[in-house]
C-alpha atoms as a PDB file:
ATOM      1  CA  UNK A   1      21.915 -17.530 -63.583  1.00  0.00           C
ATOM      2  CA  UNK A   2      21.823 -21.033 -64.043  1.00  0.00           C
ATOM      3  CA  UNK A   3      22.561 -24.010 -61.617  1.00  0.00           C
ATOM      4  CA  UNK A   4      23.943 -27.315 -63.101  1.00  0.00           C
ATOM      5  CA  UNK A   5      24.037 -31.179 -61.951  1.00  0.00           C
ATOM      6  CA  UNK A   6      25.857 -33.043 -64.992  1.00  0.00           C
ATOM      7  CA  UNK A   7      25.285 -36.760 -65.672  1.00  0.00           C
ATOM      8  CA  UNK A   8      27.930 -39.237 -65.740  1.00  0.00           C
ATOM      9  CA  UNK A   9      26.136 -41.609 -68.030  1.00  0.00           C
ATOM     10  CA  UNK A  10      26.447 -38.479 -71.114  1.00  0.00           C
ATOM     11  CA  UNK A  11      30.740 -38.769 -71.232  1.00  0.00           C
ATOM     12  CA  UNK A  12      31.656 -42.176 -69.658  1.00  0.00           C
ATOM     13  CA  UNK A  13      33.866 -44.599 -71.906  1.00  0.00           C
ATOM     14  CA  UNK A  14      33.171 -48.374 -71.712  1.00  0.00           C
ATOM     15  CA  UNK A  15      35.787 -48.949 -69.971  1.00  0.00           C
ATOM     16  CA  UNK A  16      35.196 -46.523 -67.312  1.00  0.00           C
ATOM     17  CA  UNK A  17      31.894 -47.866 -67.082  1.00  0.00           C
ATOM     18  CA  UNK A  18      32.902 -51.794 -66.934  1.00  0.00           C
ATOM     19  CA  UNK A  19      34.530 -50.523 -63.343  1.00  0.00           C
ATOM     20  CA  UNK A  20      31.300 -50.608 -61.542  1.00  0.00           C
ATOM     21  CA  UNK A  21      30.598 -54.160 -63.155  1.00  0.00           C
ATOM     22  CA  UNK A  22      34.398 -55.504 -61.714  1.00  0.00           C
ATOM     23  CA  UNK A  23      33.430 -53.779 -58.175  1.00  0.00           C
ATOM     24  CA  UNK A  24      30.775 -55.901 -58.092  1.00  0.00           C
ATOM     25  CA  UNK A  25      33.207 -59.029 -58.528  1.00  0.00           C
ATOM     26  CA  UNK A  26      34.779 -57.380 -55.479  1.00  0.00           C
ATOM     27  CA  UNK A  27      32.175 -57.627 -54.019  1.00  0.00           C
ATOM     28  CA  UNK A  28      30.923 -60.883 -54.809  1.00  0.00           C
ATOM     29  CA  UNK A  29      34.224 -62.070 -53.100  1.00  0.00           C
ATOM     30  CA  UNK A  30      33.363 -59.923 -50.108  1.00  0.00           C
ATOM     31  CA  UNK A  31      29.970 -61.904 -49.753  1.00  0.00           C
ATOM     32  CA  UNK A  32      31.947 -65.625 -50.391  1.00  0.00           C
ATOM     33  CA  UNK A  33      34.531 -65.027 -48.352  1.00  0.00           C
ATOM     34  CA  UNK A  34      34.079 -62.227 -45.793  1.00  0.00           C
ATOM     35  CA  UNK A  35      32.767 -64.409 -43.005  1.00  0.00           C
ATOM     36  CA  UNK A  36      36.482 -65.939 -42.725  1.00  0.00           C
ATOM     37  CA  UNK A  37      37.759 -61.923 -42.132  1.00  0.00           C
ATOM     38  CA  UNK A  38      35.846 -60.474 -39.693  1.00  0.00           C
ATOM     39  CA  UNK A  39      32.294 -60.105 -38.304  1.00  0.00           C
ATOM     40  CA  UNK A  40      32.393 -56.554 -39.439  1.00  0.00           C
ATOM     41  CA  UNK A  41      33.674 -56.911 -43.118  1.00  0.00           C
ATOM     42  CA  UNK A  42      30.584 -56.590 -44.836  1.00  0.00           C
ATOM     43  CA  UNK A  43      29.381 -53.328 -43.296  1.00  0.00           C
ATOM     44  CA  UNK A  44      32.670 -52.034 -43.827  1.00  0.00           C
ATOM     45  CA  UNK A  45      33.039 -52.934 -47.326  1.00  0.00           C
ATOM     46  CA  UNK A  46      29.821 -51.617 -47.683  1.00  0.00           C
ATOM     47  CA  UNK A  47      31.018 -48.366 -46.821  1.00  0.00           C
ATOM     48  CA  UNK A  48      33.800 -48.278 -48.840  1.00  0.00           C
ATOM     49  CA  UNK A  49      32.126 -49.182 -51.763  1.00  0.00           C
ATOM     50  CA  UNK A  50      29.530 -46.579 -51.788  1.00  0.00           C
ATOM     51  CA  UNK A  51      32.415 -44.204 -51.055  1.00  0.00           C
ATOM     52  CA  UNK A  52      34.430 -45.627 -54.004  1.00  0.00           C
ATOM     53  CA  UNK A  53      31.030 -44.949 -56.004  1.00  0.00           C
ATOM     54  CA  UNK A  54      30.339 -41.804 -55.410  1.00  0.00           C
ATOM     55  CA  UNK A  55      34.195 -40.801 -56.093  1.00  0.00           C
ATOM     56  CA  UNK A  56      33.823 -42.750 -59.636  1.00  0.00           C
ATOM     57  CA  UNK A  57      30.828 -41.094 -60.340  1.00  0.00           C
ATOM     58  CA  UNK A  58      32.099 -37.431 -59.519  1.00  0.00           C
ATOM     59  CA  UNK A  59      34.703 -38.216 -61.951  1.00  0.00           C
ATOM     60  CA  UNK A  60      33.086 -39.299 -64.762  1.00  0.00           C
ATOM     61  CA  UNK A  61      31.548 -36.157 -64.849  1.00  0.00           C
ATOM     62  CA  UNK A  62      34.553 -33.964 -65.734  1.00  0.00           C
ATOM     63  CA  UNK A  63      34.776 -33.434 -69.175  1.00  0.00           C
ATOM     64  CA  UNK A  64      31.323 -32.496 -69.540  1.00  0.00           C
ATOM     65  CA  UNK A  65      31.786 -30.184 -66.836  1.00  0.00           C
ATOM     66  CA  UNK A  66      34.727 -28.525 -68.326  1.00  0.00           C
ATOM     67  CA  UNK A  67      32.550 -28.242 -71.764  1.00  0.00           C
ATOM     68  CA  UNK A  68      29.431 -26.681 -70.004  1.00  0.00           C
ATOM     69  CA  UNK A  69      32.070 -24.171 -68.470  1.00  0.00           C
ATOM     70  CA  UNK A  70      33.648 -23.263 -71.070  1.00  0.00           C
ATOM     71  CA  UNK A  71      29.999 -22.368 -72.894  1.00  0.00           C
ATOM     72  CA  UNK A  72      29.300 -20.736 -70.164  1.00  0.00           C
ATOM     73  CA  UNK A  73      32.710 -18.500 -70.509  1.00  0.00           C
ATOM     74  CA  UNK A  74      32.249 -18.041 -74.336  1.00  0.00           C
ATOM     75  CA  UNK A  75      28.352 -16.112 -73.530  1.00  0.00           C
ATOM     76  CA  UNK A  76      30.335 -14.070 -71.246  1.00  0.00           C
ATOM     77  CA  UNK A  77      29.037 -16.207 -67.838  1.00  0.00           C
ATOM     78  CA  UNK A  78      31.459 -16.833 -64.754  1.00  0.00           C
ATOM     79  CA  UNK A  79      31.193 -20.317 -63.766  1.00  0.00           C
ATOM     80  CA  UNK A  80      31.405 -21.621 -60.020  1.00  0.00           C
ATOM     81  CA  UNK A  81      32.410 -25.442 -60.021  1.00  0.00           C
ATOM     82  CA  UNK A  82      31.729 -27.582 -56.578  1.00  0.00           C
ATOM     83  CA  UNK A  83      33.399 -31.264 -56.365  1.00  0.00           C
ATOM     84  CA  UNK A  84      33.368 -33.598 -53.038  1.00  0.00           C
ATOM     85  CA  UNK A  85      36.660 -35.145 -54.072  1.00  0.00           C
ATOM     86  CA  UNK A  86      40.000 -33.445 -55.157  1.00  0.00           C
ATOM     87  CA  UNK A  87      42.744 -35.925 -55.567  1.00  0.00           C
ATOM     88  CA  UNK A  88      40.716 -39.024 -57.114  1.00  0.00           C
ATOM     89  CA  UNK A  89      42.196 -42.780 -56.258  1.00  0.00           C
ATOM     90  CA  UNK A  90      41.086 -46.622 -55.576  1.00  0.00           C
ATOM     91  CA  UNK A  91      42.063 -46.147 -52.231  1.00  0.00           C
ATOM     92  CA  UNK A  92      38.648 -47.088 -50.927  1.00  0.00           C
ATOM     93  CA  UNK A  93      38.328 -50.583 -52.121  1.00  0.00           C
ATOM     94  CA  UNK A  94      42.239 -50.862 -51.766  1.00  0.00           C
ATOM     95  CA  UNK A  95      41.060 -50.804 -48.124  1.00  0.00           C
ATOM     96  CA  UNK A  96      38.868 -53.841 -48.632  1.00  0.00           C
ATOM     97  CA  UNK A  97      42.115 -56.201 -50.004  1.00  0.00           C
ATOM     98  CA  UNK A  98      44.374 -55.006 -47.507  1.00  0.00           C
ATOM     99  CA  UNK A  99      41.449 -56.543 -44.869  1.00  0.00           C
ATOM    100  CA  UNK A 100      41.408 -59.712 -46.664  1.00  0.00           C
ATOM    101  CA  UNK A 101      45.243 -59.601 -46.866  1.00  0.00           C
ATOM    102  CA  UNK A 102      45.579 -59.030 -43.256  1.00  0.00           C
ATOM    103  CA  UNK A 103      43.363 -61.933 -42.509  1.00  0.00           C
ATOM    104  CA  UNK A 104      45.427 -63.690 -44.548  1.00  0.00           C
ATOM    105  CA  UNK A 105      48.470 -62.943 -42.769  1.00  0.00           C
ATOM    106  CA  UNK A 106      47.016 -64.151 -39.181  1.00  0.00           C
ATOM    107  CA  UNK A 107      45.398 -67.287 -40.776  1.00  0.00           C
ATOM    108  CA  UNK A 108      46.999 -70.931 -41.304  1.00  0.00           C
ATOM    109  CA  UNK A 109      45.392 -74.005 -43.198  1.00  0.00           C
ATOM    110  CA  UNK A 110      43.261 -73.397 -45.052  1.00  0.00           C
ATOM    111  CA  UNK A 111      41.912 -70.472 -44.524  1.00  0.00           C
ATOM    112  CA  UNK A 112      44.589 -68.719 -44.930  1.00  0.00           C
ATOM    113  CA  UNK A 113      45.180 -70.119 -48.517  1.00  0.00           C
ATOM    114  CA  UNK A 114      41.625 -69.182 -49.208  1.00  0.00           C
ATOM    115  CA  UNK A 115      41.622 -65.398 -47.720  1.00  0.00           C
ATOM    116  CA  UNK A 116      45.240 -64.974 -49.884  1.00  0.00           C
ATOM    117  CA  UNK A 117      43.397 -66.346 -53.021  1.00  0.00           C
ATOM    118  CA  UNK A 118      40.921 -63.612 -52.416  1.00  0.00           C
ATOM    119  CA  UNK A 119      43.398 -60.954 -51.888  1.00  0.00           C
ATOM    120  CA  UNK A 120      45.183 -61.929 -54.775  1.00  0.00           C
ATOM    121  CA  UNK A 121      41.819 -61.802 -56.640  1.00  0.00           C
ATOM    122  CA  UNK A 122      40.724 -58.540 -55.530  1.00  0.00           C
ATOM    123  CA  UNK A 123      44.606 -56.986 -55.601  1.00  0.00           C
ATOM    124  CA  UNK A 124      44.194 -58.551 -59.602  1.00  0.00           C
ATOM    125  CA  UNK A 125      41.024 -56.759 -59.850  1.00  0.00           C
ATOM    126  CA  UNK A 126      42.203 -53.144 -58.540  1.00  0.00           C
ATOM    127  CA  UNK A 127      45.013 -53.241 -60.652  1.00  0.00           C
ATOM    128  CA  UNK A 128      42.519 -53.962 -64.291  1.00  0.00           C
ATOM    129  CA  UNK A 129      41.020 -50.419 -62.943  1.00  0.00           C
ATOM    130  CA  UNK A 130      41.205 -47.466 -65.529  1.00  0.00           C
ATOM    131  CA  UNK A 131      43.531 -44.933 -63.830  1.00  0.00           C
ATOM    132  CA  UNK A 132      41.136 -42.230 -62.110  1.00  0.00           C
ATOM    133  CA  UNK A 133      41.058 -39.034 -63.194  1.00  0.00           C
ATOM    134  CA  UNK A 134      42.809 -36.008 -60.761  1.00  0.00           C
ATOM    135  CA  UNK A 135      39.070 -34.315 -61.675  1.00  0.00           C
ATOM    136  CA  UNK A 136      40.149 -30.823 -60.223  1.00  0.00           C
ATOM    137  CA  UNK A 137      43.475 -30.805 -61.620  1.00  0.00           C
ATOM    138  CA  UNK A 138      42.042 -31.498 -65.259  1.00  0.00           C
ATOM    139  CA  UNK A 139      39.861 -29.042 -64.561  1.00  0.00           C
ATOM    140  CA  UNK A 140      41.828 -26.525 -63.512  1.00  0.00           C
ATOM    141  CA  UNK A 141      44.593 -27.027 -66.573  1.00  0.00           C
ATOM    142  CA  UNK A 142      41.548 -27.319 -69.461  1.00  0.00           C
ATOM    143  CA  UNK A 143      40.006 -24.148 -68.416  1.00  0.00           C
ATOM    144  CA  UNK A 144      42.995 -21.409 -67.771  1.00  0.00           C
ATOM    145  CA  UNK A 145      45.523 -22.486 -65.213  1.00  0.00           C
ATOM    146  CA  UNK A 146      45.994 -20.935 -62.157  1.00  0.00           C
ATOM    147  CA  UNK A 147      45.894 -17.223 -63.408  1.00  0.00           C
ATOM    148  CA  UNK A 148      42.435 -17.757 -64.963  1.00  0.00           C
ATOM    149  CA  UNK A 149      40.539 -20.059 -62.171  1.00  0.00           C
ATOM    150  CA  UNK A 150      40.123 -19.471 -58.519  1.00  0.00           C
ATOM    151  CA  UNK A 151      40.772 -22.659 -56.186  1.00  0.00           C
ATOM    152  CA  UNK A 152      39.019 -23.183 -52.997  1.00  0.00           C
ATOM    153  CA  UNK A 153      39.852 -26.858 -51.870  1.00  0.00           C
ATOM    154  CA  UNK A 154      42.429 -28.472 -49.774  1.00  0.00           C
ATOM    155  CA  UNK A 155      44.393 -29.285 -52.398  1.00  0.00           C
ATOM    156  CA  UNK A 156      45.195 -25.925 -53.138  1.00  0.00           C
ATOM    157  CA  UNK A 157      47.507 -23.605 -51.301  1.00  0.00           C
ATOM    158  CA  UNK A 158      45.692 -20.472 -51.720  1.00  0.00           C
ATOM    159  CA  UNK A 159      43.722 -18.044 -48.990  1.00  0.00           C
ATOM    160  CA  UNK A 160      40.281 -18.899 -49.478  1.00  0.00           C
ATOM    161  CA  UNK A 161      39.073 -15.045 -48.951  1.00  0.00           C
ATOM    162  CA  UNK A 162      41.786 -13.886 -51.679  1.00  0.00           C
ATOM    163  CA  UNK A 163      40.071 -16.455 -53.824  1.00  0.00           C
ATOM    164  CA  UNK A 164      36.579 -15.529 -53.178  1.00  0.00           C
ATOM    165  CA  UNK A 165      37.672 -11.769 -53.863  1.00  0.00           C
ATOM    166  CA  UNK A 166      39.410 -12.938 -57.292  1.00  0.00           C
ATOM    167  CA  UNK A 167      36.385 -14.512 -58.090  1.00  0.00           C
ATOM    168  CA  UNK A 168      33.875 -11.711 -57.399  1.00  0.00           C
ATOM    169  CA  UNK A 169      35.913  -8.696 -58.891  1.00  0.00           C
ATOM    170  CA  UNK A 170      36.076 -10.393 -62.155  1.00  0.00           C
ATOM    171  CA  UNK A 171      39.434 -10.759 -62.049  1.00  0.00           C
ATOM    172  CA  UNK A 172      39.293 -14.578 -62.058  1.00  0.00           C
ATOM    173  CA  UNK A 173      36.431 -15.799 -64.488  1.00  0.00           C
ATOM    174  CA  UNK A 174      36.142 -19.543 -62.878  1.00  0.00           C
ATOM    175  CA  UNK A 175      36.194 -20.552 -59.141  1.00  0.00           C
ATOM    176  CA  UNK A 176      36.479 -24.610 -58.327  1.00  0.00           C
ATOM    177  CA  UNK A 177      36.172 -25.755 -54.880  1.00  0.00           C
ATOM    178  CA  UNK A 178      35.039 -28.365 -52.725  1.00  0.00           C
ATOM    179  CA  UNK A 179      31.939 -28.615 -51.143  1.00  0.00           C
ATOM    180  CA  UNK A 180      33.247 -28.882 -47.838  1.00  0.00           C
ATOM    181  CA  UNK A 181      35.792 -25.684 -47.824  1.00  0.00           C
ATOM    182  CA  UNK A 182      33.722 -23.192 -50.443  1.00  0.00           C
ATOM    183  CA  UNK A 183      29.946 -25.052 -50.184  1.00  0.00           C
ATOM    184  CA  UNK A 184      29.149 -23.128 -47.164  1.00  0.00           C
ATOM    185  CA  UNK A 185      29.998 -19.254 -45.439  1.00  0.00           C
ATOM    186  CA  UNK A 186      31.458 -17.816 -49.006  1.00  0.00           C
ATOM    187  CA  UNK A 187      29.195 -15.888 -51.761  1.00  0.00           C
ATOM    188  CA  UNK A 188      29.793 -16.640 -55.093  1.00  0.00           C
ATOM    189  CA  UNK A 189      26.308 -14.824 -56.722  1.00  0.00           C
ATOM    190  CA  UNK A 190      26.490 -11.976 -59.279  1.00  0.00           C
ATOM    191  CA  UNK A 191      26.495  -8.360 -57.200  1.00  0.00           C
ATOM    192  CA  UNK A 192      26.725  -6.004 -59.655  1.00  0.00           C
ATOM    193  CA  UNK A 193      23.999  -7.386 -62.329  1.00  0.00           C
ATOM    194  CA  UNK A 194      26.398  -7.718 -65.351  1.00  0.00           C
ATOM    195  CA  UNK A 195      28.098 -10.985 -64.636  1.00  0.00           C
ATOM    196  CA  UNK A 196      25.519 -13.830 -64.642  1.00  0.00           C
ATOM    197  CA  UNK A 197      26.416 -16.986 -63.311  1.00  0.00           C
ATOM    198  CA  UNK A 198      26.994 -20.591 -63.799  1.00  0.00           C
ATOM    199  CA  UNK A 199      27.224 -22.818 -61.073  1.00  0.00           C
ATOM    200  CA  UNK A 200      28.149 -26.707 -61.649  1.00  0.00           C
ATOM    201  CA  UNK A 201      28.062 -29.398 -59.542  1.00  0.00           C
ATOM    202  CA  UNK A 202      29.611 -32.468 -59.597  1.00  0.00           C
ATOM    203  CA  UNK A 203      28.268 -34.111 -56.907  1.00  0.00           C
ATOM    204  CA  UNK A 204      26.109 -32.663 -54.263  1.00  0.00           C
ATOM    205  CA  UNK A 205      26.554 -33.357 -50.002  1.00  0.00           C
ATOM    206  CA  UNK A 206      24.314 -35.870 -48.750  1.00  0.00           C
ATOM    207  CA  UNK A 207      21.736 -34.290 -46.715  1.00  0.00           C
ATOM    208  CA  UNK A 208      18.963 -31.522 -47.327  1.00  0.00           C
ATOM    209  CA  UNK A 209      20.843 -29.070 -45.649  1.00  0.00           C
ATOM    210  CA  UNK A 210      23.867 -29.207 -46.915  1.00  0.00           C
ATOM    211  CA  UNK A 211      22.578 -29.072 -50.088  1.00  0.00           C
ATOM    212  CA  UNK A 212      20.834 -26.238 -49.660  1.00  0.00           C
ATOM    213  CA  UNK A 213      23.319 -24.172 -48.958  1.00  0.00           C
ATOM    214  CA  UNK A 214      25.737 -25.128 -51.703  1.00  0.00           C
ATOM    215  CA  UNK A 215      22.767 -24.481 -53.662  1.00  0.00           C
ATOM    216  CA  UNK A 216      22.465 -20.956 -52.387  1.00  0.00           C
ATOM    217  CA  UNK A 217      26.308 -20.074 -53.231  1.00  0.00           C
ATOM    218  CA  UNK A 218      25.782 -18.178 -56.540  1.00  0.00           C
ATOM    219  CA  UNK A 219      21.953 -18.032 -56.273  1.00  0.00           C
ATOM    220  CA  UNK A 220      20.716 -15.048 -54.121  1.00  0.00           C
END
């Protein structure tokens, strides 16, 4: 059995890779500007931009997840994939214009024509953003469709334990879920001794704990 954390850095383009570099410009307009918003802006921004991170990150990651699955498949492996995100989007530092937009709205003078600069700015940067990737959906298509791959993630209207049973019989050769609704409670591990497994992570949960169990879902 083997247990997998792939690395962004091996698959990204340049242009997926320039999008951390034009966050930062967000950001950079969060710092000049922010004090005009709200007292609060710069925690929450914070927030949202380790959020939008983490999301980016994750999927980066796909297509050399889909590549150590399918290697996995060809030495006749079944392969558990874990992701924290399923539908992938720049919602998270959309958040951080509509705040400066907002501001804008409420403002006069100049203020306001400086927080509407900044929105404009920001809005200008968001929309220079590669597209991001639907990471489970890719996933899902590039490795069988629904008839080959198990889904446990609330995107997907399945029963988990019908999943699960898919899964463990064989009958379904690849299982993708989320951390949150398959990383904890549901087995994944190899019970009869002829059908080693693969599990791949994406991204792992935040604390020790949590961790620790997704760890232990197809490692017993």
């Amino acid at each position: 059995d083997t247990f997998t954390t792939v690395d962004a850095a091996q698959t990204a383009s340049a242009e997926q890779m320039e999008a951390f570099h034009k966050l930062g410009q967000i950001m950079d307009l969060v710092h000049a500007h922010g004090g005009l918003v709200d007292k609060n802006v710069y925690g929450v921004a914070a927030m949202m931009e380790s959020s939008w991170h983490r999301q980016w990150y994750e999927s980066l990651k796909v297509p050399q997840a889909i590549e150590i699955a399918k290697q996995a498949l060809a030495e006749g492996k079944q392969v558990a994939l874990f992701t924290s995100y399923v539908n992938n989007s720049h919602n998270h530092i959309t958040a951080i214009q509509n705040m400066f937009q907002k501001a804008a709205d409420k403002a006069d003078g100049p203020q306001k024509a400086q927080l509407q600069s900044a929105a404009n700015e920001i809005g200008t940067i968001i929309e220079s953003l590669p597209d991001p990737a639907k990471s489970v959906q890719r996933m899902v298509e590039e490795l069988g469709g629904p008839e080959m791959v198990s889904q446990i993630h609330g995107g997907a209207n399945t029963n988990p334990v019908d999943e699960q049973k898919a899964y463990q019989s064989g009958q379904k050769k690849i299982m993708i879920g989320s951390v949150d609704k398959a990383g904890t409670g549901l087995s994944f591990h190899d019970t009869t001794g002829d059908a080693p497994r693969v599990q791949i992570n994406l991204s792992t949960p935040w604390g020790s704990n949590g961790f620790l169990q997704l760890e232990g879902r197809s490692h017993r």
